[in-house]
N, C-alpha and C. Protein backbone atom coordinates (compact mmCIF):
# COMPACT_ATOMS: atom_id res chain seq x y z
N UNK A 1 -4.27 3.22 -32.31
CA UNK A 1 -3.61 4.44 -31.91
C UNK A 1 -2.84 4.20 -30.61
N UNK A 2 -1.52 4.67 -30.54
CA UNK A 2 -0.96 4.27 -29.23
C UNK A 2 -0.82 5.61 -28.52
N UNK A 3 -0.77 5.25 -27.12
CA UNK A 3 -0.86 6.34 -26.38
C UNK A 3 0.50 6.51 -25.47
N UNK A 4 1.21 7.41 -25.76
CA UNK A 4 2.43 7.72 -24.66
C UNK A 4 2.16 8.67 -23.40
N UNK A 5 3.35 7.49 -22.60
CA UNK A 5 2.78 8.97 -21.07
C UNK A 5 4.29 8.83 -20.60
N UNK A 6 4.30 10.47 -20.36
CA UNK A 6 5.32 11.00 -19.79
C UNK A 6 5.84 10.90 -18.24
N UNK A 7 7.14 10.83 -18.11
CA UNK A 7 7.02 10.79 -16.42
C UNK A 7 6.54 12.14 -15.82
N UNK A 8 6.24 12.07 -14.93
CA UNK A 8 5.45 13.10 -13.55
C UNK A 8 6.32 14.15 -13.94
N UNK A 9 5.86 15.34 -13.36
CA UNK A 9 6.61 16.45 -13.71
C UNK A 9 7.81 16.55 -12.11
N UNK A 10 7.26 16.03 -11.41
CA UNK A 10 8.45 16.24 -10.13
C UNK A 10 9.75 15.95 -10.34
N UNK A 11 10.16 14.89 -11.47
CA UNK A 11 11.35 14.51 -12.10
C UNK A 11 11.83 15.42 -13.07
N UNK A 12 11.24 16.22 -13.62
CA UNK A 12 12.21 17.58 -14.75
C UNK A 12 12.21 18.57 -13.57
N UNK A 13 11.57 19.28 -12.65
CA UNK A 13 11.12 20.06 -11.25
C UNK A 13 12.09 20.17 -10.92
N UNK A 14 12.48 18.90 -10.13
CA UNK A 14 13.73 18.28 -9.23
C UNK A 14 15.32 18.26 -10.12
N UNK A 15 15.06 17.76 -11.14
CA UNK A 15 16.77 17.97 -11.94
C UNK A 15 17.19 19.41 -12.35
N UNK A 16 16.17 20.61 -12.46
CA UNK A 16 15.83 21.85 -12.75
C UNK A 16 16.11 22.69 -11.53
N UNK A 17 15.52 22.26 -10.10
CA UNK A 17 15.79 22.58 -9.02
C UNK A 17 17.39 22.38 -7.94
N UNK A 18 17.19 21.36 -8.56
CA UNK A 18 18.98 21.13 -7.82
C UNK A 18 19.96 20.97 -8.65
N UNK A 19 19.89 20.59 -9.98
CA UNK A 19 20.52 21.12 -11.42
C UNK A 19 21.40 22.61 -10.77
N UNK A 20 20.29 23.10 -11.43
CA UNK A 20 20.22 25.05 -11.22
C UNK A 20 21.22 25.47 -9.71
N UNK A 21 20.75 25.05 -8.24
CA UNK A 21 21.06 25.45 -7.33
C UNK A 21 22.51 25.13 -7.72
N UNK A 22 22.90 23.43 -7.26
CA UNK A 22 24.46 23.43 -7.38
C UNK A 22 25.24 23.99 -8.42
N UNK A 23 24.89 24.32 -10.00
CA UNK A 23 25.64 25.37 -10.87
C UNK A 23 25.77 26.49 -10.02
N UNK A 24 24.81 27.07 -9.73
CA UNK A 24 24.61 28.54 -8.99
C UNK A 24 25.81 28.55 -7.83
N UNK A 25 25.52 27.66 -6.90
CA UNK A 25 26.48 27.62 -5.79
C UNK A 25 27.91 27.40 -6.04
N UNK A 26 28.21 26.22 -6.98
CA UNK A 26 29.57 25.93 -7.05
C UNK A 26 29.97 26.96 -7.88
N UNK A 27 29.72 27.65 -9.43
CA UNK A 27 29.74 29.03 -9.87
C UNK A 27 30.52 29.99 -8.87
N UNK A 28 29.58 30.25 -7.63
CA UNK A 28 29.90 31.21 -6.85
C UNK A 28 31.50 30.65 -5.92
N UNK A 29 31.06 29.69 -5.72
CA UNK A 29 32.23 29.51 -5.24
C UNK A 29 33.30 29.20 -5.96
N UNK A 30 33.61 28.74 -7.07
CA UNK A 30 34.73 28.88 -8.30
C UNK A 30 34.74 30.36 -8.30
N UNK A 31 34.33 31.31 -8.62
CA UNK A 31 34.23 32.64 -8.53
C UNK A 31 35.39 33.32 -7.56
N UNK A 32 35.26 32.65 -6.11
CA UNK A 32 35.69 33.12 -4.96
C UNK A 32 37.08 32.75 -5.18
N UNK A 33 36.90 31.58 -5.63
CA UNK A 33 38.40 31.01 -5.76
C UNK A 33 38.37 29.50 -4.74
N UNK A 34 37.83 28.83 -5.22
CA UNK A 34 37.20 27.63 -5.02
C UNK A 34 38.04 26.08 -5.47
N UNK A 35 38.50 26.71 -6.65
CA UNK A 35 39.42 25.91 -7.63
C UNK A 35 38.79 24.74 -8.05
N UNK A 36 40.08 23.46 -8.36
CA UNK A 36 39.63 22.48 -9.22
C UNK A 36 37.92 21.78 -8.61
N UNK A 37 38.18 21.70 -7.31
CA UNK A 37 36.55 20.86 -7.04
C UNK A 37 35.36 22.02 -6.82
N UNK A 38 35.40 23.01 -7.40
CA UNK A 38 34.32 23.65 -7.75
C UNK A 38 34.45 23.17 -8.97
N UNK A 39 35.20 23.55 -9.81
CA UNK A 39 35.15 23.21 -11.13
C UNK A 39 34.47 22.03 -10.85
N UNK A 40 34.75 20.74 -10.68
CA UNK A 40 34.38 19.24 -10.97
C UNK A 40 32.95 18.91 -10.46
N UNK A 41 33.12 19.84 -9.62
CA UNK A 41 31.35 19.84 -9.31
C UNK A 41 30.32 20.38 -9.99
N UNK A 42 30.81 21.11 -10.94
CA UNK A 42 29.78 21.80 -11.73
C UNK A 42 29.36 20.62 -12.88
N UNK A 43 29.72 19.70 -12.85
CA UNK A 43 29.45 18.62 -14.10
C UNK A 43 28.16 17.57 -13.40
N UNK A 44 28.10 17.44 -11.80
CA UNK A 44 26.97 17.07 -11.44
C UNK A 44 25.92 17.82 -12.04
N UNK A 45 25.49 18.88 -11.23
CA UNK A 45 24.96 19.89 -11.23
C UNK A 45 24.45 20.02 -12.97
N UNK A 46 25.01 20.35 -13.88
CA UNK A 46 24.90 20.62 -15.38
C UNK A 46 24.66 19.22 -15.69
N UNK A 47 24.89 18.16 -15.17
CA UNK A 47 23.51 16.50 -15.54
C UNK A 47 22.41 16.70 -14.94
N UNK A 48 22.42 17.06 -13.94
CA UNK A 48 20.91 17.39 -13.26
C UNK A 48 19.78 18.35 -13.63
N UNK A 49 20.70 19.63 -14.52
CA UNK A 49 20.34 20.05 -14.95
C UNK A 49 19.72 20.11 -16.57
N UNK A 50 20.56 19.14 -17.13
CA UNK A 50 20.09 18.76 -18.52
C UNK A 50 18.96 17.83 -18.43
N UNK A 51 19.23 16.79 -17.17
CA UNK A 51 17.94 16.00 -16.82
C UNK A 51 16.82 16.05 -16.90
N UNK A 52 16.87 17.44 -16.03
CA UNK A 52 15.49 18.33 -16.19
C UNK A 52 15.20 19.26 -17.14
N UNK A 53 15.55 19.40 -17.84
CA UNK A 53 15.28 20.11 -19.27
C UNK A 53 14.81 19.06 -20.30
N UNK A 54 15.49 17.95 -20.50
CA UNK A 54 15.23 16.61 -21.56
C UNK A 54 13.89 16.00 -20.79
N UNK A 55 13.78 16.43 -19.40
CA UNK A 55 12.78 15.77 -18.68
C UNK A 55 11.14 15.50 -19.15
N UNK A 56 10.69 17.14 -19.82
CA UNK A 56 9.79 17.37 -20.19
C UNK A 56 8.76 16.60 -20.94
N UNK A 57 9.58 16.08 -22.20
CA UNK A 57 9.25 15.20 -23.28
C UNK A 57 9.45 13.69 -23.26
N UNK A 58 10.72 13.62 -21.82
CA UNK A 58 10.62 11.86 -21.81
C UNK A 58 9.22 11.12 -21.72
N UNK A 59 9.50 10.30 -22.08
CA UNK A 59 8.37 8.76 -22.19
C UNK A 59 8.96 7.60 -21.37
N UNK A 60 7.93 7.85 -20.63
CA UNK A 60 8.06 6.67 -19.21
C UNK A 60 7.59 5.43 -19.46
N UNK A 61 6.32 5.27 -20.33
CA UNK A 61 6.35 4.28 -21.00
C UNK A 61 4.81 4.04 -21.98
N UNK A 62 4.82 3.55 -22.93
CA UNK A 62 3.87 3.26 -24.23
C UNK A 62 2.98 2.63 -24.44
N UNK A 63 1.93 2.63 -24.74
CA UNK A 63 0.95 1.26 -24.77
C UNK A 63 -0.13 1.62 -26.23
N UNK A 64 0.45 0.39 -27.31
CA UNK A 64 -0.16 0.50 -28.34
C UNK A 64 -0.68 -1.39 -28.51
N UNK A 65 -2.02 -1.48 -28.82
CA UNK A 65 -2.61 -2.71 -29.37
C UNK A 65 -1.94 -4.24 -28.42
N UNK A 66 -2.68 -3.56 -27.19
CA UNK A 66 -1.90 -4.46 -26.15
C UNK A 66 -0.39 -4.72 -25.87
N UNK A 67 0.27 -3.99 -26.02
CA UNK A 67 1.57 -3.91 -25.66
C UNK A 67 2.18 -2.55 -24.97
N UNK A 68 2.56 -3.13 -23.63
CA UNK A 68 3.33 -1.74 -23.24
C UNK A 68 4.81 -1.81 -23.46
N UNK A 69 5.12 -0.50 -23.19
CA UNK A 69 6.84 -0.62 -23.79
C UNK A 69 7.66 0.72 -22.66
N UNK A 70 8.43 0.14 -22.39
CA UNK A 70 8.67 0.50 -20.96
C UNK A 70 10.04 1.07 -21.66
N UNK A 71 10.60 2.13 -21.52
CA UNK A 71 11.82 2.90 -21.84
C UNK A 71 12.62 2.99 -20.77
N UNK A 72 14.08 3.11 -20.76
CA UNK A 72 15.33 3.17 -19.73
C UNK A 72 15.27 4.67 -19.53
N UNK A 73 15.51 4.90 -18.01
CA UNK A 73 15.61 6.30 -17.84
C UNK A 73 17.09 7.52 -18.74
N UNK A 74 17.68 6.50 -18.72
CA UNK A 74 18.83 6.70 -19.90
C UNK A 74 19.00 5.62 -20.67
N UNK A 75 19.34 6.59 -22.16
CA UNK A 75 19.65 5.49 -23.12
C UNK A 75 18.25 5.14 -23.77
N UNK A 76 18.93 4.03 -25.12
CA UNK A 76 17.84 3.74 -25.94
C UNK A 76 17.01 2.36 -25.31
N UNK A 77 17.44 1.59 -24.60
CA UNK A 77 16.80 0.41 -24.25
C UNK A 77 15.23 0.22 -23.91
N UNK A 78 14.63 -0.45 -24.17
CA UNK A 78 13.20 -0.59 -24.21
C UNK A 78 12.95 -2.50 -23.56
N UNK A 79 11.85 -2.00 -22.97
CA UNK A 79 11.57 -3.20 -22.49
C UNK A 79 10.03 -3.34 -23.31
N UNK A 80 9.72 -4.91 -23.85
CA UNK A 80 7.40 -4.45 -23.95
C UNK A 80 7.35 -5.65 -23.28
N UNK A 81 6.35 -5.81 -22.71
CA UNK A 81 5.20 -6.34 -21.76
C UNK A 81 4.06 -6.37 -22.86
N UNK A 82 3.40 -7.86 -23.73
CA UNK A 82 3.12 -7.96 -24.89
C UNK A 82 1.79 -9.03 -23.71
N UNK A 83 0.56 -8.31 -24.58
CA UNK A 83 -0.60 -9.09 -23.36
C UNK A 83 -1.21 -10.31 -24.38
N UNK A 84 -0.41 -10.39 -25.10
CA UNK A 84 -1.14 -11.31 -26.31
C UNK A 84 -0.76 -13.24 -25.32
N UNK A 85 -0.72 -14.15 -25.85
CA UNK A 85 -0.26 -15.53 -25.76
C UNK A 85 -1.69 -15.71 -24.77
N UNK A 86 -2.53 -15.28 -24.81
CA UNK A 86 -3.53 -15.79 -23.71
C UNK A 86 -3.70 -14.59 -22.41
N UNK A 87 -2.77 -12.98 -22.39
CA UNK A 87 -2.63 -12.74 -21.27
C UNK A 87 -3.50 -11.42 -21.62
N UNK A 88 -3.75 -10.64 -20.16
CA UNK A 88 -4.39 -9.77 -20.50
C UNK A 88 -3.88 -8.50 -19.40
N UNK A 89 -3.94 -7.12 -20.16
CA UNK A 89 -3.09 -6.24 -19.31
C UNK A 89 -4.53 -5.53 -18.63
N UNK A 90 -4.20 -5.34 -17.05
CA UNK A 90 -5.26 -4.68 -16.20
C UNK A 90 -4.34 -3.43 -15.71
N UNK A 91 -5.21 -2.66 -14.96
CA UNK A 91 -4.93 -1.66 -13.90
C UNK A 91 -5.40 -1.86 -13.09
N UNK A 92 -4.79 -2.08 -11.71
CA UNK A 92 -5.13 -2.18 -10.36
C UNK A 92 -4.21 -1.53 -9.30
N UNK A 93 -4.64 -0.56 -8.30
CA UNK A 93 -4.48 0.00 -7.61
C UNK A 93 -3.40 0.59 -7.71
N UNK A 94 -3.36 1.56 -9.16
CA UNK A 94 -2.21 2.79 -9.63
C UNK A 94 -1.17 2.21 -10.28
N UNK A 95 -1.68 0.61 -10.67
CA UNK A 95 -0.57 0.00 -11.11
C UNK A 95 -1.07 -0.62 -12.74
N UNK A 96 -0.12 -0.41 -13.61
CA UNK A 96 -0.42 -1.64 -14.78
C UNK A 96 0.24 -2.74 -14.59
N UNK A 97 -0.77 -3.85 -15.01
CA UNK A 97 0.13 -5.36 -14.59
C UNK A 97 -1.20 -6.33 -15.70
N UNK A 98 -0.14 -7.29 -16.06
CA UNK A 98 -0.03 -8.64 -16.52
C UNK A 98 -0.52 -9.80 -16.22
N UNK A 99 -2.18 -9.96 -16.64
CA UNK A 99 -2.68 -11.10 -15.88
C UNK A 99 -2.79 -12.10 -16.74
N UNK A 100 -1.93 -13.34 -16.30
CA UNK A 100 -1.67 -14.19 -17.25
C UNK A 100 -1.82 -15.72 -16.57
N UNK A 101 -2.84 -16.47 -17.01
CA UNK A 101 -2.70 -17.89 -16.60
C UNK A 101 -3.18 -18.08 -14.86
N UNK A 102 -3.79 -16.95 -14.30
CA UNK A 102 -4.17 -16.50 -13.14
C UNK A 102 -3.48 -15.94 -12.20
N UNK A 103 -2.53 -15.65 -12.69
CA UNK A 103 -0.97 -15.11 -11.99
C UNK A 103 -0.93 -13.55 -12.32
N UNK A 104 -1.09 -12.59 -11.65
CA UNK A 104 -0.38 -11.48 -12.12
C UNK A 104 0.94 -11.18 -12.04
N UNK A 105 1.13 -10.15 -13.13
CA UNK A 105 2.86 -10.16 -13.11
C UNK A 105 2.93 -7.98 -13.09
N UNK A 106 3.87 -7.49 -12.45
CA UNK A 106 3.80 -6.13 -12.30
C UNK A 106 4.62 -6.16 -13.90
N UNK A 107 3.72 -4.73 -14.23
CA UNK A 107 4.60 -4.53 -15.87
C UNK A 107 5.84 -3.43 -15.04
N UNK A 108 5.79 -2.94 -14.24
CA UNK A 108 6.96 -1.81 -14.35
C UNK A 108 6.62 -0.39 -14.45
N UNK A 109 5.02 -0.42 -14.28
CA UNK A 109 4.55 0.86 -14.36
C UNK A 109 3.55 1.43 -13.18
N UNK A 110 4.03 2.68 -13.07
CA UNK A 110 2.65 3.41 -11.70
C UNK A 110 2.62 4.45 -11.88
N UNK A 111 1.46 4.84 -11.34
CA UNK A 111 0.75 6.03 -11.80
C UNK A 111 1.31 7.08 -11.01
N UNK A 112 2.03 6.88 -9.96
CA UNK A 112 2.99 8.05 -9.53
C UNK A 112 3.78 8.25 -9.49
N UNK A 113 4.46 7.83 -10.42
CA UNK A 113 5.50 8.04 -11.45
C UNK A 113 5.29 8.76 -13.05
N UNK A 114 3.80 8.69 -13.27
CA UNK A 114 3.83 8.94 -14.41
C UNK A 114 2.95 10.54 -14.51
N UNK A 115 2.93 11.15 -15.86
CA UNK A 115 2.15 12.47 -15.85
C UNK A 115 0.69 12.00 -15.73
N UNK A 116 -0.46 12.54 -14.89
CA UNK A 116 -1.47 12.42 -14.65
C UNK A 116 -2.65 12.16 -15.97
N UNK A 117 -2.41 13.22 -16.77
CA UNK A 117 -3.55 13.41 -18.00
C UNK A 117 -2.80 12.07 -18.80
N UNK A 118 -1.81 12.14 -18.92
CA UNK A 118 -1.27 10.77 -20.05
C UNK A 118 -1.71 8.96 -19.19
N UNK A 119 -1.42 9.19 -18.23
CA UNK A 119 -1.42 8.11 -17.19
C UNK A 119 -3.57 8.15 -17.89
N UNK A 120 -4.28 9.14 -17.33
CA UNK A 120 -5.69 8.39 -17.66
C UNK A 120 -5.90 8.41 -19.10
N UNK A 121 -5.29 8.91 -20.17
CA UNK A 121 -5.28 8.74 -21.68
C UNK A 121 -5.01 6.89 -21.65
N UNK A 122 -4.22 6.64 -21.17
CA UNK A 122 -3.25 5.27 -21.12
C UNK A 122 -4.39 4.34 -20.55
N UNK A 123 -4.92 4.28 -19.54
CA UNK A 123 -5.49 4.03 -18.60
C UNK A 123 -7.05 3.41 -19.84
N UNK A 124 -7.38 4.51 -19.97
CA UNK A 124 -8.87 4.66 -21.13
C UNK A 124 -8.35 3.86 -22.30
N UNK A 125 -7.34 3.64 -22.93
CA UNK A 125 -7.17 3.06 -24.20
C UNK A 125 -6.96 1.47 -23.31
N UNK A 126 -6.80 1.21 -22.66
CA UNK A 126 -6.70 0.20 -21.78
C UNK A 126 -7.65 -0.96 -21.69
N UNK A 127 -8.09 0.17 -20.73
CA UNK A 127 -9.98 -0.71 -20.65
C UNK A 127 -10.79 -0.37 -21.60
N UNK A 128 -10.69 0.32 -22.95
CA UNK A 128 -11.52 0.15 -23.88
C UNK A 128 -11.11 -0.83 -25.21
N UNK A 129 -9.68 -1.58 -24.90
CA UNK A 129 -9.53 -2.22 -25.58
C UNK A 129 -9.42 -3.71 -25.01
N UNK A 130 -9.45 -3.43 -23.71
CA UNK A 130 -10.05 -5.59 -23.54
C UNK A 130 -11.20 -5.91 -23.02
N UNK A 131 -12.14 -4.46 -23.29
CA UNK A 131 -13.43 -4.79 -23.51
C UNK A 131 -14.12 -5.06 -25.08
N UNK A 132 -13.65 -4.59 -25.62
CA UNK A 132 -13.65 -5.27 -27.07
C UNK A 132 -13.15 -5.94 -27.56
């Protein structure tokens, strides 16, 4: 069973929060008569704002049968971090990482970055699978 975890909620919060404000503001000021760079500014603002709306459901990153899989904050690109060839994936100090050949290697993942309940779902399928 693989377990996905979402990024932190401060990242949909924040694109939702200043999304919202700069529409609101530049709005008002196109309104006033603001012209073309109100207009052009409202296209920040309405990414920041879609950011945080798509934010909800993103996947920060995956971990099924020893493999994590690390997703681009945009776009389809995927990275995995595969603990097989001899290696074995740990958690240490809010971090997942890659201990391989006595070397650790950082996978690209932390726990404050990620949603809390998914982060210890992730966490538990973790250490209950390289203890068996």
């Amino acid at each position: 069973m693989g377990v996905s975890v979402r990024y932190a909620r401060f990242y949909p919060i924040s694109g939702l929060v200043l999304g919202g404000l700069s529409l609101v503001l530049n709005l008002w000021v196109l309104l006033l008569g603001g012209g073309l760079t109100s207009f052009c500014a409202l296209i920040p603002g309405a990414l920041f704002f879609y950011f945080g709306v798509t934010g909800w459901k993103k996947e920060y990153f995956s971990y099924y049968r020893g493999t994590i899989t690390v997703g681009a904050i945009l776009g389809p690109i995927t990275r995995e971090i595969p603990s097989g060839r001899g290696g074995t994936i740990v958690v240490r100090d809010g971090r997942i990482r890659l201990l391989r050949d006595g070397k650790e290697r950082g996978a690209g993942v932390a726990k404050w970055a990620s949603y809390t309940p998914d982060w210890d779902k992730a966490v538990a399928a973790i250490r209950s699978e390289t203890k068996g």
